[in-house]
PDB file of N, CA and C in Angstrom:
ATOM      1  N   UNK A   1     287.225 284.967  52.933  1.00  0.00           N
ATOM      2  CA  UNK A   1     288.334 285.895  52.896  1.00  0.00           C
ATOM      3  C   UNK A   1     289.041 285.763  51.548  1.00  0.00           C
ATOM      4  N   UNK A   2     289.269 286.916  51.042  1.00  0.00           N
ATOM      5  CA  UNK A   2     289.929 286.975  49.673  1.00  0.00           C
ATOM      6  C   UNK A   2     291.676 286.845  50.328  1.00  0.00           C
ATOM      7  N   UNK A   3     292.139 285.671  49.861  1.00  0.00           N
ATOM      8  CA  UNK A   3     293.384 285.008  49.471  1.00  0.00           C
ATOM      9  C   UNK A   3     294.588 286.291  48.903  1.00  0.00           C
ATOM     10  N   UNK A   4     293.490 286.720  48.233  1.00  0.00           N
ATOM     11  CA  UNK A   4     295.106 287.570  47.195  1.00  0.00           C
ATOM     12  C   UNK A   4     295.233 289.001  48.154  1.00  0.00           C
ATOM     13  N   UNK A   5     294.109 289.252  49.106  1.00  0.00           N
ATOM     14  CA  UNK A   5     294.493 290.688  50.225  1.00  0.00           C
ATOM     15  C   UNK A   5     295.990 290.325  51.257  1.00  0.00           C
ATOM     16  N   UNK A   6     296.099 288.924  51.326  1.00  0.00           N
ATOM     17  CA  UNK A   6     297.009 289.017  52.265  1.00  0.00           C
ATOM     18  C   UNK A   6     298.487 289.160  51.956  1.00  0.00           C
ATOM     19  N   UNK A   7     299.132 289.643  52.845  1.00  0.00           N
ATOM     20  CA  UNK A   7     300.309 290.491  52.603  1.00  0.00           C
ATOM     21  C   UNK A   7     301.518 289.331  52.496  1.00  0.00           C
ATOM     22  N   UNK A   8     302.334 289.401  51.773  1.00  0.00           N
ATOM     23  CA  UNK A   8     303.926 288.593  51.886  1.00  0.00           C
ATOM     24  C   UNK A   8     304.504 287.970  53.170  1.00  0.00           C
ATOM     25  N   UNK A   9     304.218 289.065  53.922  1.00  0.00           N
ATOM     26  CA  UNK A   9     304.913 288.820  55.434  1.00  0.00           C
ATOM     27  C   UNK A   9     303.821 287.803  55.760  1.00  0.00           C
ATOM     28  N   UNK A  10     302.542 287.777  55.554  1.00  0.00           N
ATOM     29  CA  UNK A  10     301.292 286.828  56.039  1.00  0.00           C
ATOM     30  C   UNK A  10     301.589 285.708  55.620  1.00  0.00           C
ATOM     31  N   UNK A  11     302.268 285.514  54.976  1.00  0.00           N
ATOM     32  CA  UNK A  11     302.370 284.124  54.193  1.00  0.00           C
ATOM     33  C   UNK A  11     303.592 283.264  54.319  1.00  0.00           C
ATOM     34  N   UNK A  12     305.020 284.095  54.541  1.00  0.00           N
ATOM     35  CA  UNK A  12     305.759 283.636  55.552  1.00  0.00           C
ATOM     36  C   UNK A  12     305.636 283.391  56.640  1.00  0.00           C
ATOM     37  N   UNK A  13     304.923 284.063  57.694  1.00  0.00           N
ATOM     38  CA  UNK A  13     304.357 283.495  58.890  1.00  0.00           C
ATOM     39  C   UNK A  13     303.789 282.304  58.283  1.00  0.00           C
ATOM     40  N   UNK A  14     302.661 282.101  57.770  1.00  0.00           N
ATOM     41  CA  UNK A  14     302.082 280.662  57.178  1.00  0.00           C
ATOM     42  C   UNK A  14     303.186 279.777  56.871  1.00  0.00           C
ATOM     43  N   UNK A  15     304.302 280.062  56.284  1.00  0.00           N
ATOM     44  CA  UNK A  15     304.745 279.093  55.915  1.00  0.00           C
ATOM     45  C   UNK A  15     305.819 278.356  57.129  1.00  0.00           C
ATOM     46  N   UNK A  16     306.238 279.373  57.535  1.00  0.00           N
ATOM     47  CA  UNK A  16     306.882 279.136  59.455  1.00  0.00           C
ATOM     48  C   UNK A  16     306.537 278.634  60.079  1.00  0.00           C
ATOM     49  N   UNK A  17     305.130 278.241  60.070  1.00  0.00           N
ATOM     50  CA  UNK A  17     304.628 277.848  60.989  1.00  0.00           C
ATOM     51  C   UNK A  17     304.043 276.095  60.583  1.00  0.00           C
ATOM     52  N   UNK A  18     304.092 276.084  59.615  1.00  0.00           N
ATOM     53  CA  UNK A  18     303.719 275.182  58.629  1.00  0.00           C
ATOM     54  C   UNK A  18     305.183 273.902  58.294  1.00  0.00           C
ATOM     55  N   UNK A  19     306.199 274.852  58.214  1.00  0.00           N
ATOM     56  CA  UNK A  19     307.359 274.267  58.584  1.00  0.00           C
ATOM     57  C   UNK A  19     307.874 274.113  59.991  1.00  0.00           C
ATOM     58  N   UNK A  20     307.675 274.582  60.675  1.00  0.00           N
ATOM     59  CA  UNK A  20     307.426 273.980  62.155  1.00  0.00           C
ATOM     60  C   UNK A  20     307.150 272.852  62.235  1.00  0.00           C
ATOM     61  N   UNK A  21     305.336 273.104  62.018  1.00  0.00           N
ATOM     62  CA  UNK A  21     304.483 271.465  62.348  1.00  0.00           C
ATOM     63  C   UNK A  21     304.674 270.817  61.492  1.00  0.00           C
ATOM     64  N   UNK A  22     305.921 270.194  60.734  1.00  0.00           N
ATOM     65  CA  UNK A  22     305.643 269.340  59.984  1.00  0.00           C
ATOM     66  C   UNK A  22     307.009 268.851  60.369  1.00  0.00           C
ATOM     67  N   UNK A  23     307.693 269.021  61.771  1.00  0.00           N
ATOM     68  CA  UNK A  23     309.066 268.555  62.077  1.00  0.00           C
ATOM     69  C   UNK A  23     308.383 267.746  63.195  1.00  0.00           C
ATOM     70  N   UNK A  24     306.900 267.475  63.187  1.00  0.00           N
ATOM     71  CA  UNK A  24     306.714 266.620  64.226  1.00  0.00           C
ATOM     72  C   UNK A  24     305.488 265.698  63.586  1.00  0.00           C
ATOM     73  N   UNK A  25     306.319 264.337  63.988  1.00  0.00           N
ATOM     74  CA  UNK A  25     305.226 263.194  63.953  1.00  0.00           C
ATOM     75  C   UNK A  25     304.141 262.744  64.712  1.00  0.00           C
ATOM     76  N   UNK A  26     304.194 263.652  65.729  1.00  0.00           N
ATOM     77  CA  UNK A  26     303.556 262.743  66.376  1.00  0.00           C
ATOM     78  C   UNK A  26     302.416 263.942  67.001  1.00  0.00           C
ATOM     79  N   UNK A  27     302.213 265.225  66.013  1.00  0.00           N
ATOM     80  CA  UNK A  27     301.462 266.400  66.069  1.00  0.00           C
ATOM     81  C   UNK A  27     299.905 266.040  65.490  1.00  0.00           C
ATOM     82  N   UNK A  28     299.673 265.361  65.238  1.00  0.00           N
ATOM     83  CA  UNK A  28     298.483 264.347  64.822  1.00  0.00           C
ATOM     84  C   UNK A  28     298.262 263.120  65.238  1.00  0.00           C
ATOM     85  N   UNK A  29     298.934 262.701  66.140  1.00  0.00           N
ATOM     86  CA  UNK A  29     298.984 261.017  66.092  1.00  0.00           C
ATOM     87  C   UNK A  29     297.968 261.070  67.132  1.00  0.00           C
ATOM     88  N   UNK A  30     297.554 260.087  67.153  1.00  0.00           N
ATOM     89  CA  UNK A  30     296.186 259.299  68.180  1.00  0.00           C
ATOM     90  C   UNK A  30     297.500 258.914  69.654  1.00  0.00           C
ATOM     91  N   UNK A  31     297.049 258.459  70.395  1.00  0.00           N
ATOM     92  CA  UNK A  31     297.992 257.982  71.631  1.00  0.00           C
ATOM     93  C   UNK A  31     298.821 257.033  71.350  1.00  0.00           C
ATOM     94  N   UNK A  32     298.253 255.982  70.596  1.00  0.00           N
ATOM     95  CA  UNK A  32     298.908 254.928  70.407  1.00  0.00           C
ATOM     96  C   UNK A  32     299.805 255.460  69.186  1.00  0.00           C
ATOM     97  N   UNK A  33     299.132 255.878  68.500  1.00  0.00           N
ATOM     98  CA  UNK A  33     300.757 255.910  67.188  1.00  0.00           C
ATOM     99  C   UNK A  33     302.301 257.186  68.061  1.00  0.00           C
ATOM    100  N   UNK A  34     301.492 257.877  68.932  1.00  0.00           N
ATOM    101  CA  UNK A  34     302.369 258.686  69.541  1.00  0.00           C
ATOM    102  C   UNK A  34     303.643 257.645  70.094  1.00  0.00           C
ATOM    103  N   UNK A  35     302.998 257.025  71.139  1.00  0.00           N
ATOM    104  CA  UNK A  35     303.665 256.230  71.716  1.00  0.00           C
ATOM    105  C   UNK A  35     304.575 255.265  70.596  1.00  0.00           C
ATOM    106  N   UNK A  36     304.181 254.498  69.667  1.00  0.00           N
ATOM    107  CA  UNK A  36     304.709 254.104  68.656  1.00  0.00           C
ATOM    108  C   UNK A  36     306.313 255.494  68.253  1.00  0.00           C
ATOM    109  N   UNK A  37     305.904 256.588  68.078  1.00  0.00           N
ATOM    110  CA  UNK A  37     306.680 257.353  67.531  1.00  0.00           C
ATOM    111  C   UNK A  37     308.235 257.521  68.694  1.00  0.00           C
ATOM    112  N   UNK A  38     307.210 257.762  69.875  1.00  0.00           N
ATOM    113  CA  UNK A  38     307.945 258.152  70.702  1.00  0.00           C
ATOM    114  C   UNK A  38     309.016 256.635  71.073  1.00  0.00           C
ATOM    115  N   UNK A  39     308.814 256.006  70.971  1.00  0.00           N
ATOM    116  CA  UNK A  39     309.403 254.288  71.130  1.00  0.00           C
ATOM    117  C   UNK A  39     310.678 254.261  70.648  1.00  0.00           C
ATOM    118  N   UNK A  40     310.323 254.878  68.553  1.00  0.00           N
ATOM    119  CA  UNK A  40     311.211 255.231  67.840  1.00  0.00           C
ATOM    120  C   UNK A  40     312.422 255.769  68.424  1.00  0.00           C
ATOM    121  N   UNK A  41     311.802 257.040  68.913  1.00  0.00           N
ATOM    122  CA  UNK A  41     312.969 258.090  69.762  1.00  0.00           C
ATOM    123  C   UNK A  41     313.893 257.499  70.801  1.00  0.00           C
ATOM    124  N   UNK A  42     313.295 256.070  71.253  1.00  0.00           N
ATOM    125  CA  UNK A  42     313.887 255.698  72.886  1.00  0.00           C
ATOM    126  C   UNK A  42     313.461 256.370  73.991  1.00  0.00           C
ATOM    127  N   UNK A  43     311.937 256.129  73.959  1.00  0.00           N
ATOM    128  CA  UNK A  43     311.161 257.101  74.857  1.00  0.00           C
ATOM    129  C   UNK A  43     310.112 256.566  74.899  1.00  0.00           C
ATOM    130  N   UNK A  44     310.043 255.759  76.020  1.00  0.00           N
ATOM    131  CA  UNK A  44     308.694 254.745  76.645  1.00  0.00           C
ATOM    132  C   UNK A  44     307.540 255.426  77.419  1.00  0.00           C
ATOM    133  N   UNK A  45     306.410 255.328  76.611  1.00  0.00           N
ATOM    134  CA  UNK A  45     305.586 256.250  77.113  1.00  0.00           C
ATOM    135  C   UNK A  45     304.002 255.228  77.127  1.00  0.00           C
ATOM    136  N   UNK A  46     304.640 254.232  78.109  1.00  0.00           N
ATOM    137  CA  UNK A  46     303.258 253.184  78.301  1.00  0.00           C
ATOM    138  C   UNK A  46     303.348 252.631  79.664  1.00  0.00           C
ATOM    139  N   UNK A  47     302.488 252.466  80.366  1.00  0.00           N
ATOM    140  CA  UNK A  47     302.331 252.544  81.306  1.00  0.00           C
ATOM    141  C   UNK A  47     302.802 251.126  81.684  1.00  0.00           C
ATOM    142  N   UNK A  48     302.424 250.303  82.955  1.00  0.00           N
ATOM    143  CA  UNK A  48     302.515 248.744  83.550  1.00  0.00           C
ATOM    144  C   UNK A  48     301.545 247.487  82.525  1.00  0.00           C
ATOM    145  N   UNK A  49     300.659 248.676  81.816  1.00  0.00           N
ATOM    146  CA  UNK A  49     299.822 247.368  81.411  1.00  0.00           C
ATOM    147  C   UNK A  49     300.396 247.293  79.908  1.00  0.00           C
ATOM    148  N   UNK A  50     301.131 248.436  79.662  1.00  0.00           N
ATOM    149  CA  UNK A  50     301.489 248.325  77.744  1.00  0.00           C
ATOM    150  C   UNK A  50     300.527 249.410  77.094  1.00  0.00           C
ATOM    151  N   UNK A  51     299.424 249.717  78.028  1.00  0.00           N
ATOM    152  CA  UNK A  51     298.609 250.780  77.691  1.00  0.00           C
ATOM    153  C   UNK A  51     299.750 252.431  76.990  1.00  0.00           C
ATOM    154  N   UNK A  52     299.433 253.709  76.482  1.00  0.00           N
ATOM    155  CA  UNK A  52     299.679 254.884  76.532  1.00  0.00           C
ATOM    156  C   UNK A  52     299.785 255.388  77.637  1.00  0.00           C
ATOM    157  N   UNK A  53     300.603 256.011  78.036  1.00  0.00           N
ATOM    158  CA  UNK A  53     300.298 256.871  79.784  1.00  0.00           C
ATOM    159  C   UNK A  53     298.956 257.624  79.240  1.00  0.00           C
ATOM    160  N   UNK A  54     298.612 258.197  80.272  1.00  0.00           N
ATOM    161  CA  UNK A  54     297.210 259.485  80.109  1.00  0.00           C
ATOM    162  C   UNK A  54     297.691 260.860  80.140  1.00  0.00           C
ATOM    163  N   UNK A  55     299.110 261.203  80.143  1.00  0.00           N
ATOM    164  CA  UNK A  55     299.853 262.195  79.788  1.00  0.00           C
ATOM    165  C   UNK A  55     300.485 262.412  78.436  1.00  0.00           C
ATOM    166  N   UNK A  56     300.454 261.412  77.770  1.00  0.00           N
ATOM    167  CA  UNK A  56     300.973 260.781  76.625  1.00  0.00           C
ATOM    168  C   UNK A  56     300.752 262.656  75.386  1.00  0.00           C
ATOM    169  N   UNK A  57     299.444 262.392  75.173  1.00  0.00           N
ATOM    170  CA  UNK A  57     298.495 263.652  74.336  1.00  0.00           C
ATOM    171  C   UNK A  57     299.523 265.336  75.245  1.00  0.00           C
ATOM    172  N   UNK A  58     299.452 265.468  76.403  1.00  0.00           N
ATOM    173  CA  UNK A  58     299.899 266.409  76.755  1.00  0.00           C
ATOM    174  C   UNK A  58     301.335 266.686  76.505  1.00  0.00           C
ATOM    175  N   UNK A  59     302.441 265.629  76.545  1.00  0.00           N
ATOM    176  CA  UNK A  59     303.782 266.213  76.415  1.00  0.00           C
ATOM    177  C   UNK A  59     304.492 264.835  74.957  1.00  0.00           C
ATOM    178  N   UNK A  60     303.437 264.572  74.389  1.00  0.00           N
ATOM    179  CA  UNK A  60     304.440 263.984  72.948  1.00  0.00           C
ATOM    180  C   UNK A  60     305.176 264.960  72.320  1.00  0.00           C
ATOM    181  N   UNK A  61     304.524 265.910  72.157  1.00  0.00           N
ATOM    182  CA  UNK A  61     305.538 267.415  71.064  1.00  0.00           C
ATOM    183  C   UNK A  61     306.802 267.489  71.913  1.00  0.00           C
ATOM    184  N   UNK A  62     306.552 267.673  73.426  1.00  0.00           N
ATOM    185  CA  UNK A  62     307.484 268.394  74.169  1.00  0.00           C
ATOM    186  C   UNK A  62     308.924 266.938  74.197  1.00  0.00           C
ATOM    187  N   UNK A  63     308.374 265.833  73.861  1.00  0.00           N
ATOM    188  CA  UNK A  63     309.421 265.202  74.071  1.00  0.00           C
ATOM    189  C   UNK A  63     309.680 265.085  73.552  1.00  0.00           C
ATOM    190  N   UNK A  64     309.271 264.716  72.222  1.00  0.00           N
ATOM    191  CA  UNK A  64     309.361 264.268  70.615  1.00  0.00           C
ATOM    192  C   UNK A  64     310.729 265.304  69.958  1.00  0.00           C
ATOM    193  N   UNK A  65     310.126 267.157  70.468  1.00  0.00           N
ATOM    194  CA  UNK A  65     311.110 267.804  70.316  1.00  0.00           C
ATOM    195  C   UNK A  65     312.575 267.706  71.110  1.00  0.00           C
ATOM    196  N   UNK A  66     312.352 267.145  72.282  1.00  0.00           N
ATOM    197  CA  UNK A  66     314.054 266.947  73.134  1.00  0.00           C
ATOM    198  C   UNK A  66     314.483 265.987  72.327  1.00  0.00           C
ATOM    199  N   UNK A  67     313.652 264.855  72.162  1.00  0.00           N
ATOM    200  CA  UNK A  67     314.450 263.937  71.477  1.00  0.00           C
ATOM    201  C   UNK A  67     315.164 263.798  70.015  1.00  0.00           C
ATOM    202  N   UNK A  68     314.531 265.005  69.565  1.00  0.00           N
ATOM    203  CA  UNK A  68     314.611 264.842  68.460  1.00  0.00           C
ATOM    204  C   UNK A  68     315.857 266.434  68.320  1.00  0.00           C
ATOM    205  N   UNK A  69     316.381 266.932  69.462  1.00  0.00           N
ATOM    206  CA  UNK A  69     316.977 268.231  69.287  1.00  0.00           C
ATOM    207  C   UNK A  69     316.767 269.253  69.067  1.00  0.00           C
ATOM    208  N   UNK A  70     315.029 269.006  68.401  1.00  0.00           N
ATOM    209  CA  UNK A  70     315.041 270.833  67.559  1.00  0.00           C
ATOM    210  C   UNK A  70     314.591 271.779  69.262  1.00  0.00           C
ATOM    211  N   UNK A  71     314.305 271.141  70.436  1.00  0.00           N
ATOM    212  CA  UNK A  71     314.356 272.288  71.236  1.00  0.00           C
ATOM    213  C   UNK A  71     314.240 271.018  72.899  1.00  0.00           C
ATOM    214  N   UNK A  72     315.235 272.253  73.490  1.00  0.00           N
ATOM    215  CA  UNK A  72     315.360 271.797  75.028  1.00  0.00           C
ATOM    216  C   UNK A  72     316.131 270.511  74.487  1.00  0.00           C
ATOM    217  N   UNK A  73     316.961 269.597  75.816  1.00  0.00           N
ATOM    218  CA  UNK A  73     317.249 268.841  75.263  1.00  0.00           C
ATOM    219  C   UNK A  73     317.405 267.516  76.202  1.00  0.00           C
ATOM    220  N   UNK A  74     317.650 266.644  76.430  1.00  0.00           N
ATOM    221  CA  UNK A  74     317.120 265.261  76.889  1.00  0.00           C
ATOM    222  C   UNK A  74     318.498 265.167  78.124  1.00  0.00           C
ATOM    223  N   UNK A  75     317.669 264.549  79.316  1.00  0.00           N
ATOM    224  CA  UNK A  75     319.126 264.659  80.531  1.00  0.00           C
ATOM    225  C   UNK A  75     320.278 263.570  80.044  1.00  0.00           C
ATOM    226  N   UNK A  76     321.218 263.620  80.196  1.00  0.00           N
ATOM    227  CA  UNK A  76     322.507 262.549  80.144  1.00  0.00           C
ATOM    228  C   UNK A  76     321.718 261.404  80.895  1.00  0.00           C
ATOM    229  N   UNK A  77     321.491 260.226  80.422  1.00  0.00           N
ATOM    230  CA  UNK A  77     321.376 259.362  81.726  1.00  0.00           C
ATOM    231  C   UNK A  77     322.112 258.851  82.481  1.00  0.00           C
ATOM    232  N   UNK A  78     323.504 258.584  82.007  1.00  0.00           N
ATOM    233  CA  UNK A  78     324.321 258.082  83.234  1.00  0.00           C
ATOM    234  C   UNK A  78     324.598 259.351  84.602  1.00  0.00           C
ATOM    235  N   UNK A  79     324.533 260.769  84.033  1.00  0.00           N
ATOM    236  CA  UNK A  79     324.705 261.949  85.272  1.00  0.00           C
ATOM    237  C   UNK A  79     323.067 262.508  86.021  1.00  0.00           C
ATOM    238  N   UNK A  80     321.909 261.878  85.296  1.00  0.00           N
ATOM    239  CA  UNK A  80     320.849 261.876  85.812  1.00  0.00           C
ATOM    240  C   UNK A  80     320.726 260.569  87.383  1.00  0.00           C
ATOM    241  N   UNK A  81     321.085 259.045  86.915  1.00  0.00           N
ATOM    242  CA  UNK A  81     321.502 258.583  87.950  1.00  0.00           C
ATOM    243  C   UNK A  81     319.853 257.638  87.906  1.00  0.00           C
ATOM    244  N   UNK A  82     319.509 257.056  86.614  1.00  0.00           N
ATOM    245  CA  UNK A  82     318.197 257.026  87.002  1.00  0.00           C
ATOM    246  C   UNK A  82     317.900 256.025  87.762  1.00  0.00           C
ATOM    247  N   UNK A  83     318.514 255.302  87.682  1.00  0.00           N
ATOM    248  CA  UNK A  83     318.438 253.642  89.044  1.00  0.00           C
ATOM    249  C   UNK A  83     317.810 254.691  89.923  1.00  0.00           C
ATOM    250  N   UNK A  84     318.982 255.535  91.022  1.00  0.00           N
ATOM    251  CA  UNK A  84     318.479 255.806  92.030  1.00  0.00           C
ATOM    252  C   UNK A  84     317.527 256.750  92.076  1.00  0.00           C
ATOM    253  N   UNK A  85     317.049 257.201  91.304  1.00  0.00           N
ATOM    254  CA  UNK A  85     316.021 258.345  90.808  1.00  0.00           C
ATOM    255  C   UNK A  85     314.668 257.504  90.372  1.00  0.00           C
ATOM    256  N   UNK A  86     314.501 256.680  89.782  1.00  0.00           N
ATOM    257  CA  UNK A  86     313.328 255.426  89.909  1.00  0.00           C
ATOM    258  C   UNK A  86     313.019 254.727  91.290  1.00  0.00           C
ATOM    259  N   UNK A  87     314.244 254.232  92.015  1.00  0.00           N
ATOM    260  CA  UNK A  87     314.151 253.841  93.354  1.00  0.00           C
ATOM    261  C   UNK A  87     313.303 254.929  93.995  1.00  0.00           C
ATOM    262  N   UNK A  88     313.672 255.906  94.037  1.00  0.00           N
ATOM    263  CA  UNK A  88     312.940 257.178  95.135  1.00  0.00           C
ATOM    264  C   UNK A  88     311.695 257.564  94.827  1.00  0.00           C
ATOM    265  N   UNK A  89     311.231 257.421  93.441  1.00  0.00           N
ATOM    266  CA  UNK A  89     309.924 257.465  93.180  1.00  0.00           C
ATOM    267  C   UNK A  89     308.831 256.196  93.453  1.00  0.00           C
ATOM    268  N   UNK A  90     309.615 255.012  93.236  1.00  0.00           N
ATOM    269  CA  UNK A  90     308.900 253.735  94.245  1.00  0.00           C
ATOM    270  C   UNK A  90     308.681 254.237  95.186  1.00  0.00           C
ATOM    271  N   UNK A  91     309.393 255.003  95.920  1.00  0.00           N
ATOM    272  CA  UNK A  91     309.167 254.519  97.630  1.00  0.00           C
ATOM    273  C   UNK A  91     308.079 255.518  98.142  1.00  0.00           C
ATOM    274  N   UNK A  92     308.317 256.443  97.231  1.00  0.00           N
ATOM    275  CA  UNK A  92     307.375 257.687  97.432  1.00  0.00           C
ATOM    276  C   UNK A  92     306.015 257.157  97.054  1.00  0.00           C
ATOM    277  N   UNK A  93     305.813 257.077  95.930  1.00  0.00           N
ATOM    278  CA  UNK A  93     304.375 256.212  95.702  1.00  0.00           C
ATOM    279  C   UNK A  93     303.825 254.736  96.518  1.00  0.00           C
ATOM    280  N   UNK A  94     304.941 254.286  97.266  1.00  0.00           N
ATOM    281  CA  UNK A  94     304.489 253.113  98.296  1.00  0.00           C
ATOM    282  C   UNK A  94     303.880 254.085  99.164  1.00  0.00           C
ATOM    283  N   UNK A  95     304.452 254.821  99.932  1.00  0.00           N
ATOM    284  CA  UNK A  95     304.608 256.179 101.000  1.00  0.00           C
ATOM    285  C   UNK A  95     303.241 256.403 100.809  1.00  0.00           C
ATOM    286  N   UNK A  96     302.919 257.174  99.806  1.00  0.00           N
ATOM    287  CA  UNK A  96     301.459 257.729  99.536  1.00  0.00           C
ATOM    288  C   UNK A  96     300.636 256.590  99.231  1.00  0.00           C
ATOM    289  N   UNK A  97     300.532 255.759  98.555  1.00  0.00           N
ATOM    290  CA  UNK A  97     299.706 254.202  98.963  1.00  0.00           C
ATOM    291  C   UNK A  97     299.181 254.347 100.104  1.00  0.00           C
ATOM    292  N   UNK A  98     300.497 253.901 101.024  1.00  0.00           N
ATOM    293  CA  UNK A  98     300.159 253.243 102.572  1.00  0.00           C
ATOM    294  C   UNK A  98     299.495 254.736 103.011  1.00  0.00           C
ATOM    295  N   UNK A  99     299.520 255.726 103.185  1.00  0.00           N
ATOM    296  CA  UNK A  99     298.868 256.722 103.686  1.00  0.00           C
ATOM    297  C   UNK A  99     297.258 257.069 103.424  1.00  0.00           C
ATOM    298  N   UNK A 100     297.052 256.306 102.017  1.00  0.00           N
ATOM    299  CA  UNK A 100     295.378 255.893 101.490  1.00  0.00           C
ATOM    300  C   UNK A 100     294.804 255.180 102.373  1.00  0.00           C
ATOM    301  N   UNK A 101     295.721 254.065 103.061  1.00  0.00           N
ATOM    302  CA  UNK A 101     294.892 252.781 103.362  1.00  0.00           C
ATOM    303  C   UNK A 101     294.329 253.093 105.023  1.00  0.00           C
TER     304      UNK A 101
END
């Protein structure tokens, strides 16, 4: 493709978009440097063993961006309540456990 056909407006889009992805670190990162990034942020994204979650690849942008403000934005934790909001997800995953066995 000849370079010099494309139009002004083509190239602001290019560059929009270009300045976009470059407000995120962790838009290239392997799992582990994600997690590394995301750590940065105050955003633990490793599982019981220290491993990456296996969701890690699917929502680093999406958190990376709350945390970082440029979009959506991260719950209050003291009005989220997470003690008792971690408690209820234990019990639920015991719940479904014991229902395997």
């Amino acid at each position: 493709m000849d370079c010099t056909k494309l139009s002004s407006e083509r190239w602001d889009i290019e560059d929009a978009f270009n300045k976009h992805e470059d407000q995120y670190e962790t838009c290239e990162a392997t799992d582990d440097e994600a997690v590394t990034v995301l750590a940065g942020l105050g955003l633990d994204f490793n599982d019981g063993r220290g491993q990456p979650l296996r969701c890690t690849k699917y929502f680093c942008r999406q958190a990376e961006a709350a945390a970082k403000g440029l979009m959506g934005k991260m719950p209050d934790r003291a009005a989220a309540n997470l003690a008792v909001w971690g408690s209820a997800l234990e019990q639920a995953a015991r719940v479904h456990m014991n229902k395997k066995r």
